[in-house]
PDB file of N, CA and C in Angstrom:
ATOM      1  N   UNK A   1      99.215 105.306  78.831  1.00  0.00           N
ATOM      2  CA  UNK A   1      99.113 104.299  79.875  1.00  0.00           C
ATOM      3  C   UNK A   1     100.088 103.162  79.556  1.00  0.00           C
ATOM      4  N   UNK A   2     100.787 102.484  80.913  1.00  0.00           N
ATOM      5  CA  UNK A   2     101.820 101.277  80.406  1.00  0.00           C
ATOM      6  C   UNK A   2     101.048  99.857  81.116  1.00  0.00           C
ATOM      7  N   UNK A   3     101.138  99.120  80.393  1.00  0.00           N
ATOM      8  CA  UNK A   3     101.201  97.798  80.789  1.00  0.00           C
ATOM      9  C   UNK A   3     101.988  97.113  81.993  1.00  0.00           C
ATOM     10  N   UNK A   4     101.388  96.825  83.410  1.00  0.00           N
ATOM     11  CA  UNK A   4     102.300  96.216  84.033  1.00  0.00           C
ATOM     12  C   UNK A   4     101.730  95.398  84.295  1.00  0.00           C
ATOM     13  N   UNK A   5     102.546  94.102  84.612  1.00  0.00           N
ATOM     14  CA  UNK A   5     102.386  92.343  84.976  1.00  0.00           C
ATOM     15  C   UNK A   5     101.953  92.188  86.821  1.00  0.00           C
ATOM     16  N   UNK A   6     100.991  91.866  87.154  1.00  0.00           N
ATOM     17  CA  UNK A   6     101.162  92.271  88.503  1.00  0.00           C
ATOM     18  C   UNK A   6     100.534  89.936  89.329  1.00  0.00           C
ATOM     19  N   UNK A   7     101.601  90.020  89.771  1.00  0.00           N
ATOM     20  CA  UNK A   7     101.787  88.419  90.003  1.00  0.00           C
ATOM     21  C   UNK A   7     101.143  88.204  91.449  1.00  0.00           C
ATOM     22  N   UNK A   8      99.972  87.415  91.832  1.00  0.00           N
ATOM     23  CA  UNK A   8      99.545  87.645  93.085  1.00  0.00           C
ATOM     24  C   UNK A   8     100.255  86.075  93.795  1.00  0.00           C
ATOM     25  N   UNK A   9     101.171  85.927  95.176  1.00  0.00           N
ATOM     26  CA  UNK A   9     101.836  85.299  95.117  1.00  0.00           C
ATOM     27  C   UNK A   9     101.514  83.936  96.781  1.00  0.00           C
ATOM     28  N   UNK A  10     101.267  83.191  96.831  1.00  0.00           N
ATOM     29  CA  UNK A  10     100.848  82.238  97.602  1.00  0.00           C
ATOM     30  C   UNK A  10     102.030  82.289  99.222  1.00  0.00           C
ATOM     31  N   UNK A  11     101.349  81.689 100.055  1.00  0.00           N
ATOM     32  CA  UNK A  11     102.086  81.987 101.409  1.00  0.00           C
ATOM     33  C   UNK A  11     103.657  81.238 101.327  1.00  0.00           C
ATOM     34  N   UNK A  12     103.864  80.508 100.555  1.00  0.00           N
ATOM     35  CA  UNK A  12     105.170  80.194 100.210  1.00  0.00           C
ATOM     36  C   UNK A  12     106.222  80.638  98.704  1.00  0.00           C
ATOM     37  N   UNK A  13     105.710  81.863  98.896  1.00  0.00           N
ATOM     38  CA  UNK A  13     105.771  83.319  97.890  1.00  0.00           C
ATOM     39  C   UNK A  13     106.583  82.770  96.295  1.00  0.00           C
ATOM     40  N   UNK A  14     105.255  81.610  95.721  1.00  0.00           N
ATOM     41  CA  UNK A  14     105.117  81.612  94.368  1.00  0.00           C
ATOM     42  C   UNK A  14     103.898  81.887  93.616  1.00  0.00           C
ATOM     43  N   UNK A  15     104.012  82.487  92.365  1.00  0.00           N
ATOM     44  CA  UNK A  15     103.300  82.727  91.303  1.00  0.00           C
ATOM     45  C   UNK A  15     101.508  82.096  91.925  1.00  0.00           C
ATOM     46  N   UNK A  16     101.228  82.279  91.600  1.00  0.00           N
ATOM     47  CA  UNK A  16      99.334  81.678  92.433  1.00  0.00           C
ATOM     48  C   UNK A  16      98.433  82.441  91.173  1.00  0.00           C
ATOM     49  N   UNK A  17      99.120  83.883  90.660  1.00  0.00           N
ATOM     50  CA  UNK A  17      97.560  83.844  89.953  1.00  0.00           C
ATOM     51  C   UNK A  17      98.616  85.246  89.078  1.00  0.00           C
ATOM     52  N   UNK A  18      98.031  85.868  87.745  1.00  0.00           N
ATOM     53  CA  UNK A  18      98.770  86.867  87.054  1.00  0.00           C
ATOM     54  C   UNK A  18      97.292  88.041  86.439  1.00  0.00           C
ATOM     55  N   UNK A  19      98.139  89.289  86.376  1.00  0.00           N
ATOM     56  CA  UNK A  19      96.579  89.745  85.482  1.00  0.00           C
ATOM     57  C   UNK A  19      97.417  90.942  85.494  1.00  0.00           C
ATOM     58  N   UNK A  20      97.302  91.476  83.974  1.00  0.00           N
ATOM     59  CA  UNK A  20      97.855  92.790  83.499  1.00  0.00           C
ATOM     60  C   UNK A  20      96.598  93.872  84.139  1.00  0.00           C
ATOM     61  N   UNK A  21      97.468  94.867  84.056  1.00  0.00           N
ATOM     62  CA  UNK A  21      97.060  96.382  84.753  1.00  0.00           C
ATOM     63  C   UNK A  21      97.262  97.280  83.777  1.00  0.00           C
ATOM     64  N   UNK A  22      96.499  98.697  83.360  1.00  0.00           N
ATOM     65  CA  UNK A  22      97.104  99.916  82.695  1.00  0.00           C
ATOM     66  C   UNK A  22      96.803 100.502  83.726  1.00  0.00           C
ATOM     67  N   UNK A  23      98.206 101.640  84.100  1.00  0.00           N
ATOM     68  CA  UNK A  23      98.472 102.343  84.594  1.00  0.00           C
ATOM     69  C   UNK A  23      99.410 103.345  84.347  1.00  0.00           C
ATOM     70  N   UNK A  24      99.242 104.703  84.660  1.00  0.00           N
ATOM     71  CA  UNK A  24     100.357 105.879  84.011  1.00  0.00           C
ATOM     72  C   UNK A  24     101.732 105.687  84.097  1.00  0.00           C
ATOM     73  N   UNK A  25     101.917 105.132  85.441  1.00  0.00           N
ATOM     74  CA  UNK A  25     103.575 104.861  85.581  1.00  0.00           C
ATOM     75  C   UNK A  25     103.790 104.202  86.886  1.00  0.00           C
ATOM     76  N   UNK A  26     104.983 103.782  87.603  1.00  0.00           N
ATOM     77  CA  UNK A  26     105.125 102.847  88.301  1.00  0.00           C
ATOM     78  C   UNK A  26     104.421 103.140  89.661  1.00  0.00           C
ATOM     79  N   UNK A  27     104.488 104.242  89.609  1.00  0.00           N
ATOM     80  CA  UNK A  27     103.795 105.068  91.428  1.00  0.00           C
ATOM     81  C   UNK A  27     102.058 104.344  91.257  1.00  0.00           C
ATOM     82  N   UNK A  28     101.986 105.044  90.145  1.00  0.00           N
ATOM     83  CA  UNK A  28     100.418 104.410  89.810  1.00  0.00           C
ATOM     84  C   UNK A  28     100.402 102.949  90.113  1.00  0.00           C
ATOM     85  N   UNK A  29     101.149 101.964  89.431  1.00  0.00           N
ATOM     86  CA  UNK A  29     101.123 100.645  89.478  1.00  0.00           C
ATOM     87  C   UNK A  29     101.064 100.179  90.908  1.00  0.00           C
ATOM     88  N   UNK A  30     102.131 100.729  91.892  1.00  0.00           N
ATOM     89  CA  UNK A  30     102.194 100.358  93.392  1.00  0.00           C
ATOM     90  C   UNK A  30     101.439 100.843  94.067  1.00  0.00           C
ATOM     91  N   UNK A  31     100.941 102.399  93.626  1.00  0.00           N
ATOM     92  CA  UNK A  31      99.282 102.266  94.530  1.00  0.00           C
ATOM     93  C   UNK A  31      98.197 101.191  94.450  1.00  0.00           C
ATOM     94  N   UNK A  32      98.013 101.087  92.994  1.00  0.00           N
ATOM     95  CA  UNK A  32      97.215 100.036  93.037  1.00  0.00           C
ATOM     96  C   UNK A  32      97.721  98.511  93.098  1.00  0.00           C
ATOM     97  N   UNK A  33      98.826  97.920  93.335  1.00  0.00           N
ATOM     98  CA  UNK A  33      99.046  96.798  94.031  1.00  0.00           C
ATOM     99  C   UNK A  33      99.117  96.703  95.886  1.00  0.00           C
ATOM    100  N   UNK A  34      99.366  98.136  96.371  1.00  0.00           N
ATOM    101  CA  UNK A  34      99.301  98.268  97.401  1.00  0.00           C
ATOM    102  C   UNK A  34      97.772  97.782  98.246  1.00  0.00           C
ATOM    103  N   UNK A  35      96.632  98.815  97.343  1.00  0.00           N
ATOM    104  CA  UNK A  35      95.055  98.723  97.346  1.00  0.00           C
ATOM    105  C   UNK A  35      94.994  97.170  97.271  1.00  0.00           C
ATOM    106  N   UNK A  36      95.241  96.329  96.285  1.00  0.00           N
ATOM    107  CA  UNK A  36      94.902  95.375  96.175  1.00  0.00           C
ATOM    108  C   UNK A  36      95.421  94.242  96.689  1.00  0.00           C
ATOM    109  N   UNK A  37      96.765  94.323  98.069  1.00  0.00           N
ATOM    110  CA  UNK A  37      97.176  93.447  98.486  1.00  0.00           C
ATOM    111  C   UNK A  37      96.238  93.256  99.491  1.00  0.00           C
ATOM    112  N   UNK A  38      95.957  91.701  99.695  1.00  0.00           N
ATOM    113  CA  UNK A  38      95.672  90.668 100.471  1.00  0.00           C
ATOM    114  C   UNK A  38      95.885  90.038 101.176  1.00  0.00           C
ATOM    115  N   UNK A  39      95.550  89.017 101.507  1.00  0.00           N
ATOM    116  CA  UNK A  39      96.564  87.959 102.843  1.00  0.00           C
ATOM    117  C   UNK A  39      97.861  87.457 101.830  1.00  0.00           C
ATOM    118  N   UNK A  40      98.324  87.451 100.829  1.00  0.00           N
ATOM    119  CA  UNK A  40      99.062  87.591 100.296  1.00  0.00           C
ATOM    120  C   UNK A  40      99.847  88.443  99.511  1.00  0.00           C
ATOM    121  N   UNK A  41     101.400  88.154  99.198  1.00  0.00           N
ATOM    122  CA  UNK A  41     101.536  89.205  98.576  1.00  0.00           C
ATOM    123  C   UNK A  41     101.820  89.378  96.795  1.00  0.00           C
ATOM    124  N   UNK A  42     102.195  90.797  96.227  1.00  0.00           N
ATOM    125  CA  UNK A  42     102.098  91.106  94.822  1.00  0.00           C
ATOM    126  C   UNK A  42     103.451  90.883  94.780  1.00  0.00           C
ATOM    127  N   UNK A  43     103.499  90.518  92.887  1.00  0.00           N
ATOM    128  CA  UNK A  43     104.939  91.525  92.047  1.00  0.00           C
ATOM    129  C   UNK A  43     104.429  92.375  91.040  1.00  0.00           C
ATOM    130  N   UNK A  44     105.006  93.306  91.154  1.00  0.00           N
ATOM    131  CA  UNK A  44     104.805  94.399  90.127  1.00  0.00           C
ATOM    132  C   UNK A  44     105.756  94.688  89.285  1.00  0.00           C
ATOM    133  N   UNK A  45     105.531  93.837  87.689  1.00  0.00           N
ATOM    134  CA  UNK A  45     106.818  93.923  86.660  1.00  0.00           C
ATOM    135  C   UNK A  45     106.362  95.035  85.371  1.00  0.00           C
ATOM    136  N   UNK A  46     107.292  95.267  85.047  1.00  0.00           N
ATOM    137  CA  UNK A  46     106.854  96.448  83.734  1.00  0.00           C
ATOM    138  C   UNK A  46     108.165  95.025  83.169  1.00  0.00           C
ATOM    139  N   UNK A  47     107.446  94.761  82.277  1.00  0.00           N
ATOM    140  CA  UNK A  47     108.348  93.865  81.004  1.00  0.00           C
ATOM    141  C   UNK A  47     109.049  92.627  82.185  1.00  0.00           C
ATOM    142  N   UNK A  48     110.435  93.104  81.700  1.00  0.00           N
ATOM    143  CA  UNK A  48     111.196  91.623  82.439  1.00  0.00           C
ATOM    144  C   UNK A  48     112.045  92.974  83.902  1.00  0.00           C
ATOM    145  N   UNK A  49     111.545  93.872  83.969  1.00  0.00           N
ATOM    146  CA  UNK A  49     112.366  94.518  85.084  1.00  0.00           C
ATOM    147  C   UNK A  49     111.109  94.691  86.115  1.00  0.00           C
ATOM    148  N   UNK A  50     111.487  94.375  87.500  1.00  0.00           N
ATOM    149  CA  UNK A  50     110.611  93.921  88.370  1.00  0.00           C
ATOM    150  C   UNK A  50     110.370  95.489  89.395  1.00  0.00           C
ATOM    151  N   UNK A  51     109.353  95.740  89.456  1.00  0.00           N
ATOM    152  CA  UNK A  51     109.002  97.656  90.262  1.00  0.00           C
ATOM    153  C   UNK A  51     109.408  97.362  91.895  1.00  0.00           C
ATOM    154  N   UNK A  52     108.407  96.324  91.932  1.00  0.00           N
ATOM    155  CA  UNK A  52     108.682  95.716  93.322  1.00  0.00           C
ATOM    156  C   UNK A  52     107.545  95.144  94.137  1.00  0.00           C
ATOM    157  N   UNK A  53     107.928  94.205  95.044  1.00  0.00           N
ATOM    158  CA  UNK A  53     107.329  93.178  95.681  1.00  0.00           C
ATOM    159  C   UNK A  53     106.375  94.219  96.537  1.00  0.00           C
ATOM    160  N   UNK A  54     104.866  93.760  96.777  1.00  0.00           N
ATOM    161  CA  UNK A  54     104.182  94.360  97.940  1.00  0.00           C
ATOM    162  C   UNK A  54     103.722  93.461  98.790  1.00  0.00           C
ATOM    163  N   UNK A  55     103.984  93.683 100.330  1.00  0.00           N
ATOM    164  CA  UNK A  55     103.770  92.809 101.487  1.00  0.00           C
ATOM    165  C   UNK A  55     102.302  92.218 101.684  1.00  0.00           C
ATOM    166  N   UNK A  56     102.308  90.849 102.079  1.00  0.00           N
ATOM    167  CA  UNK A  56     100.628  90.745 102.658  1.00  0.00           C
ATOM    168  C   UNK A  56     100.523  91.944 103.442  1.00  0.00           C
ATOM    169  N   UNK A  57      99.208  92.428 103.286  1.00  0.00           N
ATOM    170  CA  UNK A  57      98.481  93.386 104.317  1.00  0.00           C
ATOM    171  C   UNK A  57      99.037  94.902 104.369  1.00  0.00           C
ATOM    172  N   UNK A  58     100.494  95.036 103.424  1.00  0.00           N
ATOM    173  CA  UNK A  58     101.110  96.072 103.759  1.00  0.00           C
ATOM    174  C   UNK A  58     101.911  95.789 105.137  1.00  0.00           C
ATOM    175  N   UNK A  59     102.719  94.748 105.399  1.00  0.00           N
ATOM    176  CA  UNK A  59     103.543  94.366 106.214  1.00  0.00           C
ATOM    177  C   UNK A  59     104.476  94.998 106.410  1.00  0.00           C
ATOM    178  N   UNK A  60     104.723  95.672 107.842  1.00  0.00           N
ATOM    179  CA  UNK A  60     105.900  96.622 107.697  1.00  0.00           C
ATOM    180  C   UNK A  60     106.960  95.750 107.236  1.00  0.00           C
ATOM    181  N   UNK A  61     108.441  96.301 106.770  1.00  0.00           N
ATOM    182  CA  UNK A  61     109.113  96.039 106.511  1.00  0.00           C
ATOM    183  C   UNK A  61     110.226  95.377 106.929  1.00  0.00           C
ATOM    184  N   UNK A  62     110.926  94.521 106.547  1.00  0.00           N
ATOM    185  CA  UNK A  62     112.220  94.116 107.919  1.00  0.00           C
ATOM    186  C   UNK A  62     113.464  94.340 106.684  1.00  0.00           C
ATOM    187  N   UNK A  63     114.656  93.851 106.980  1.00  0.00           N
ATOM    188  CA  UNK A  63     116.188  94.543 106.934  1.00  0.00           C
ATOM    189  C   UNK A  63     116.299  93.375 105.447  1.00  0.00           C
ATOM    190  N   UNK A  64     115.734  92.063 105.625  1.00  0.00           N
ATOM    191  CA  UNK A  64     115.647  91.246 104.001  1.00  0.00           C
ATOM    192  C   UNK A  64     114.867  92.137 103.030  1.00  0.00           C
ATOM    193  N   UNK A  65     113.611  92.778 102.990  1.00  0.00           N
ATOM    194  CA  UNK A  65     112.587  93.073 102.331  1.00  0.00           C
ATOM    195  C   UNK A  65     113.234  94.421 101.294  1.00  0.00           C
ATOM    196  N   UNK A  66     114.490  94.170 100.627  1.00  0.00           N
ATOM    197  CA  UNK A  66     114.944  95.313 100.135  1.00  0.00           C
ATOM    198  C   UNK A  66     114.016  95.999  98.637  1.00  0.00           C
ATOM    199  N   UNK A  67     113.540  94.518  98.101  1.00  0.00           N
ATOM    200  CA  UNK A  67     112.739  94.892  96.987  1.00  0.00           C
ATOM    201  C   UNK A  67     111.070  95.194  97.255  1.00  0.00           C
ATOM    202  N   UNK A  68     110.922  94.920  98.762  1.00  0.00           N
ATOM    203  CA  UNK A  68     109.252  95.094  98.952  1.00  0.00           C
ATOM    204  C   UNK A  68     108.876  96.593  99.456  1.00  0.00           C
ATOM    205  N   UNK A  69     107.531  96.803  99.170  1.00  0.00           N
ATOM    206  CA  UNK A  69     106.813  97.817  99.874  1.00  0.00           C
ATOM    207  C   UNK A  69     106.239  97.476 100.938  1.00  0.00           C
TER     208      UNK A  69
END
């Protein structure tokens, strides 16, 4: 299992709250930041390299959102 950093992030998309995760690997990690997004959204870091941003609500995507799910 790996350690990832998962950053829950306030409507003016800073840092608001942090809490490590074990999970098998990054697919794992973004299911469960996916599950656990809220009216706000996640980051999902393994160390200092970032997996990727998940939208409030699972927000579809627009043409900026290159690092989000």
């Amino acid at each position: 299992m790996k350690q990832y950093r998962v950053y829950s992030l306030d409507k003016a998309g800073h840092i608001a709250q942090a809490q490590n995760v074990e999970c098998r690997d990054d697919l794992d990690a973004l299911e469960w930041a996916q599950a656990a997004a809220g009216r706000d959204g996640l980051e999902v870091w393994d160390g200092a390299r970032l997996v990727a941003r998940v939208k409030p609500h699972n927000s579809p995507l627009e043409t900026g959102d290159r690092l989000c799910l």
